[in-house]
C-alpha atoms as a PDB file:
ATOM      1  CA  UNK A   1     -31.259 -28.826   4.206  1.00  0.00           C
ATOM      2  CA  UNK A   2     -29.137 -25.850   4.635  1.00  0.00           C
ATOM      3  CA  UNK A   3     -26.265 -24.535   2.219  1.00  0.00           C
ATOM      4  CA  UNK A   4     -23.009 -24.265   4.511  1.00  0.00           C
ATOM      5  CA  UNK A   5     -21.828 -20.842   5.015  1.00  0.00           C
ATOM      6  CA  UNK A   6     -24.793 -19.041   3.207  1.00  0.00           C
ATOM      7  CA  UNK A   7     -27.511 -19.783   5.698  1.00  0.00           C
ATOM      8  CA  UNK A   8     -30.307 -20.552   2.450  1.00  0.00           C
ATOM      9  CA  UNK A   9     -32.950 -22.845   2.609  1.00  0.00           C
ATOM     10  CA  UNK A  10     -32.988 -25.588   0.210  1.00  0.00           C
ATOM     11  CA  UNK A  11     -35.628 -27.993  -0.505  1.00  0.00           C
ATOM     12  CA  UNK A  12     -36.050 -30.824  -3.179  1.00  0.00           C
ATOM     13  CA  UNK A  13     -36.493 -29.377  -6.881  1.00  0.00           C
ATOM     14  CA  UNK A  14     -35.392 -25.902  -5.755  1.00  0.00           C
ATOM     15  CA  UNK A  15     -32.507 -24.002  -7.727  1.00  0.00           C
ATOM     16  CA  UNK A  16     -29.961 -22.475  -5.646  1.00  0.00           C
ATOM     17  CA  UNK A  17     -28.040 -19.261  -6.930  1.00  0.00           C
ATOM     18  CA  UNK A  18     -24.864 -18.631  -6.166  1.00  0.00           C
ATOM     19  CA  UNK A  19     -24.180 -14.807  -4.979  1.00  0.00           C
ATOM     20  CA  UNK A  20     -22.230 -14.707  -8.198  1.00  0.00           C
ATOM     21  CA  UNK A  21     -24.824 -16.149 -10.409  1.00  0.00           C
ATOM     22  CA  UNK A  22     -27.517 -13.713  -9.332  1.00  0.00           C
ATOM     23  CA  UNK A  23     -25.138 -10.670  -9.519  1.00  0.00           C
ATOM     24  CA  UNK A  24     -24.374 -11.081 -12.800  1.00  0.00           C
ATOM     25  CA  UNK A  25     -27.672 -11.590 -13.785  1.00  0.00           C
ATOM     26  CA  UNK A  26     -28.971  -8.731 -12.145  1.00  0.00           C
ATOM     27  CA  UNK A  27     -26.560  -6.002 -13.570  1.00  0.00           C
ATOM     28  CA  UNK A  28     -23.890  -7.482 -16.426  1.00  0.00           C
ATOM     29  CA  UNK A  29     -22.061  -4.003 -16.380  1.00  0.00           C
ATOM     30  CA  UNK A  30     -22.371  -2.758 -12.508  1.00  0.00           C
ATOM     31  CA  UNK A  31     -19.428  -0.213 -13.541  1.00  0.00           C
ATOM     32  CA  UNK A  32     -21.331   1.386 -16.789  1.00  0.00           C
ATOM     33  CA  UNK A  33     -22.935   4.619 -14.383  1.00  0.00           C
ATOM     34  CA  UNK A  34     -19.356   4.518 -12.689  1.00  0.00           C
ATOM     35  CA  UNK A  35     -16.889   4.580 -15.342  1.00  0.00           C
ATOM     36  CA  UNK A  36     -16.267   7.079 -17.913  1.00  0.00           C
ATOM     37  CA  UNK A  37     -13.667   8.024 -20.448  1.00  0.00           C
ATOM     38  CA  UNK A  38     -13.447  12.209 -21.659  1.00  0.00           C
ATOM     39  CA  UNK A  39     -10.166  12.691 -23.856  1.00  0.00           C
ATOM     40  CA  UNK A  40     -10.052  16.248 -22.217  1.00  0.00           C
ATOM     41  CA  UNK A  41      -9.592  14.379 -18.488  1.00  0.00           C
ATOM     42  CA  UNK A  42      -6.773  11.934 -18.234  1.00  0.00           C
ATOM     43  CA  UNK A  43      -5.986  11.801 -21.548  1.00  0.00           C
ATOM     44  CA  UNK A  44      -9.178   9.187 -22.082  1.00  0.00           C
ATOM     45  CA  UNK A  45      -8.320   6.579 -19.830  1.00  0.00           C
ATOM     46  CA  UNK A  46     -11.203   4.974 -17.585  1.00  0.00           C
ATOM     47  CA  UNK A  47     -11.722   7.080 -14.784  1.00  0.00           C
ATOM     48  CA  UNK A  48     -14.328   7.320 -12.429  1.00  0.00           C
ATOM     49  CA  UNK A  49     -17.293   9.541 -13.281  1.00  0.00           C
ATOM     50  CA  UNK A  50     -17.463  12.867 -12.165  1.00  0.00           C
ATOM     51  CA  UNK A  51     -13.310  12.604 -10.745  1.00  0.00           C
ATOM     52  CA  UNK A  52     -10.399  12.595 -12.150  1.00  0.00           C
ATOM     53  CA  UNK A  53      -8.999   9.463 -10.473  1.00  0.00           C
ATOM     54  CA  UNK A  54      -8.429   6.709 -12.874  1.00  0.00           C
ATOM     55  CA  UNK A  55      -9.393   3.136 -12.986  1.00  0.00           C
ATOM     56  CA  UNK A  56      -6.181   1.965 -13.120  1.00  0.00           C
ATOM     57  CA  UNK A  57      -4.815   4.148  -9.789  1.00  0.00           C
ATOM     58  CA  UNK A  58      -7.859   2.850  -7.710  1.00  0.00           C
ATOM     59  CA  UNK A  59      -6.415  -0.758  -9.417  1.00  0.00           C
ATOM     60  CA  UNK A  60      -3.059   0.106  -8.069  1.00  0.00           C
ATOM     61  CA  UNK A  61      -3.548   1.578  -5.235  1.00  0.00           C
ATOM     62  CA  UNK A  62      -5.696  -1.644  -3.970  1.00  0.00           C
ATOM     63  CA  UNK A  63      -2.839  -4.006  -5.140  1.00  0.00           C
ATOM     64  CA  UNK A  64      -0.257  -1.917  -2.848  1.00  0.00           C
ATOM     65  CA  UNK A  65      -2.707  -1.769   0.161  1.00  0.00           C
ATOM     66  CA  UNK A  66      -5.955  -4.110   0.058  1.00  0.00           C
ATOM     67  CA  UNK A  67      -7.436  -2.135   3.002  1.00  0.00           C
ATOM     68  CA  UNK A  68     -10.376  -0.290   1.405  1.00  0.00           C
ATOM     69  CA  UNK A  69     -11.023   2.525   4.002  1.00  0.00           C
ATOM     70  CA  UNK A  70      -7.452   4.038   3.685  1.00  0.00           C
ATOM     71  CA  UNK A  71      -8.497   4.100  -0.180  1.00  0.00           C
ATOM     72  CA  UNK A  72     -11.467   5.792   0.536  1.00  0.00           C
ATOM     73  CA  UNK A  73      -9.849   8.040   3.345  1.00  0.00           C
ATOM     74  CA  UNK A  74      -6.910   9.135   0.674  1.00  0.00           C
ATOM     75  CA  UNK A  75      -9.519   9.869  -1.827  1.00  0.00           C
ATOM     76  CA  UNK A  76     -12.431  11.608  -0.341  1.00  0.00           C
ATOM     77  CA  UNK A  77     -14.182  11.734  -3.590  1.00  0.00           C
ATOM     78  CA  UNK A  78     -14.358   8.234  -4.106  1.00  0.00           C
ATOM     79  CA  UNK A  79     -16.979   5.685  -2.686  1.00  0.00           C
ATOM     80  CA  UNK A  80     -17.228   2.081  -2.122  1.00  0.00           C
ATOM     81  CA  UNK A  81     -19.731   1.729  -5.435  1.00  0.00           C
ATOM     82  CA  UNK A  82     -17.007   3.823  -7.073  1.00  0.00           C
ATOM     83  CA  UNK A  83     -14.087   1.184  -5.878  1.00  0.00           C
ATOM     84  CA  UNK A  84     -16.702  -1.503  -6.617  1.00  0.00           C
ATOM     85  CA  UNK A  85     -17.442  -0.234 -10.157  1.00  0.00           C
ATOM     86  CA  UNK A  86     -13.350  -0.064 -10.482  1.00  0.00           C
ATOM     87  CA  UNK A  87     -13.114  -3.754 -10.204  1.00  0.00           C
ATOM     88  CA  UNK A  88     -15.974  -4.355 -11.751  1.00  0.00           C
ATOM     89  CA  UNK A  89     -14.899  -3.143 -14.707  1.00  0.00           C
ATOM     90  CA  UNK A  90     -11.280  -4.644 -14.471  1.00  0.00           C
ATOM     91  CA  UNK A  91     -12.834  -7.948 -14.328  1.00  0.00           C
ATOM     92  CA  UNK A  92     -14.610  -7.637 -17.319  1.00  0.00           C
ATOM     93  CA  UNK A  93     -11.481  -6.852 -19.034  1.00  0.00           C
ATOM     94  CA  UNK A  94      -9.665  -9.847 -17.801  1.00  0.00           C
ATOM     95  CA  UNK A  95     -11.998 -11.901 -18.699  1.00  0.00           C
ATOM     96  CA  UNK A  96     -11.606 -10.445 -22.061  1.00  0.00           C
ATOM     97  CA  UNK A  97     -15.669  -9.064 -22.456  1.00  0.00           C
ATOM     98  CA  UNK A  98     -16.506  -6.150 -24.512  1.00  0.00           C
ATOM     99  CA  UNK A  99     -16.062  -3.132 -22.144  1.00  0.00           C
ATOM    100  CA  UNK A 100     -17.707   0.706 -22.652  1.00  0.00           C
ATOM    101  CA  UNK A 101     -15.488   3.139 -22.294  1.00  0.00           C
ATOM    102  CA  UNK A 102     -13.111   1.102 -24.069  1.00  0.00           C
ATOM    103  CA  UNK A 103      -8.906   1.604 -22.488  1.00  0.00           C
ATOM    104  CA  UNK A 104      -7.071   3.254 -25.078  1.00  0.00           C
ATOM    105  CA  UNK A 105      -4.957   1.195 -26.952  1.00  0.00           C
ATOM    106  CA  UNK A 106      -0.928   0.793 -25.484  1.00  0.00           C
ATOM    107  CA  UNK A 107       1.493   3.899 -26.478  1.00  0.00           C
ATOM    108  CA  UNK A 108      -1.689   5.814 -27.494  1.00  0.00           C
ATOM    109  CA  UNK A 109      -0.991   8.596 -25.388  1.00  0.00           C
ATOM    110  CA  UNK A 110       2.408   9.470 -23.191  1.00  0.00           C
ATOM    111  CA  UNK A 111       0.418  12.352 -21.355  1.00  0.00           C
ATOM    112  CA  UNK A 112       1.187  11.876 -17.564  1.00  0.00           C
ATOM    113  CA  UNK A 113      -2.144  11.016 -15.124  1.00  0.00           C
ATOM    114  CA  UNK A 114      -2.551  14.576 -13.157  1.00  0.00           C
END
């Protein structure tokens, strides 16, 4: 028997895993490497490591325009483990898990993001 759409071979008393079930299992925090937070860069908001583009302008800029290669073609210094790592780490906090480097809390700091 074959799984429609993944193309996995499935015989009696075999466990299939989901793509999203062995992901997760594999790496609970792909964006920990990624994602930083230095009060002396953008004010300590999650930004990607070694940049000083935040998480939540990659988070933006994705919800204005989807399309992935203008991202990466505005930001040269960003790369697709980068954007993954963004979302990564934006799904954790949706889904309300304990996150490292935490957001600062709301109205903590009014300094612009430049």
């Amino acid at each position: 028997m074959w799984i429609a759409g993944w193309g996995i071979p499935v015989s009696d008393g075999q466990r299939v895993l989901c793509y999203n079930d062995w992901y997760m299992k594999d790496e609970p925090r792909p964006y920990k490497e990624r994602i930083t937070a230095d009060p002396a860069i953008l004010a300590g908001r999650p930004a990607v490591r070694g940049t000083r583009i935040a998480v939540s302008l990659v988070l933006e800029e994705l919800a204005q325009n989807p399309d992935v290669d203008e991202l990466l073609a505005a930001h040269p210094d960003l790369t697709l483990t980068d954007v993954k790592a963004c979302l990564a780490y934006a799904k954790a906090l949706a889904m309300g898990e304990e996150v490292s480097p935490k957001p600062p809390k709301a109205g903590a700091s009014s300094a612009p993001l430049v």
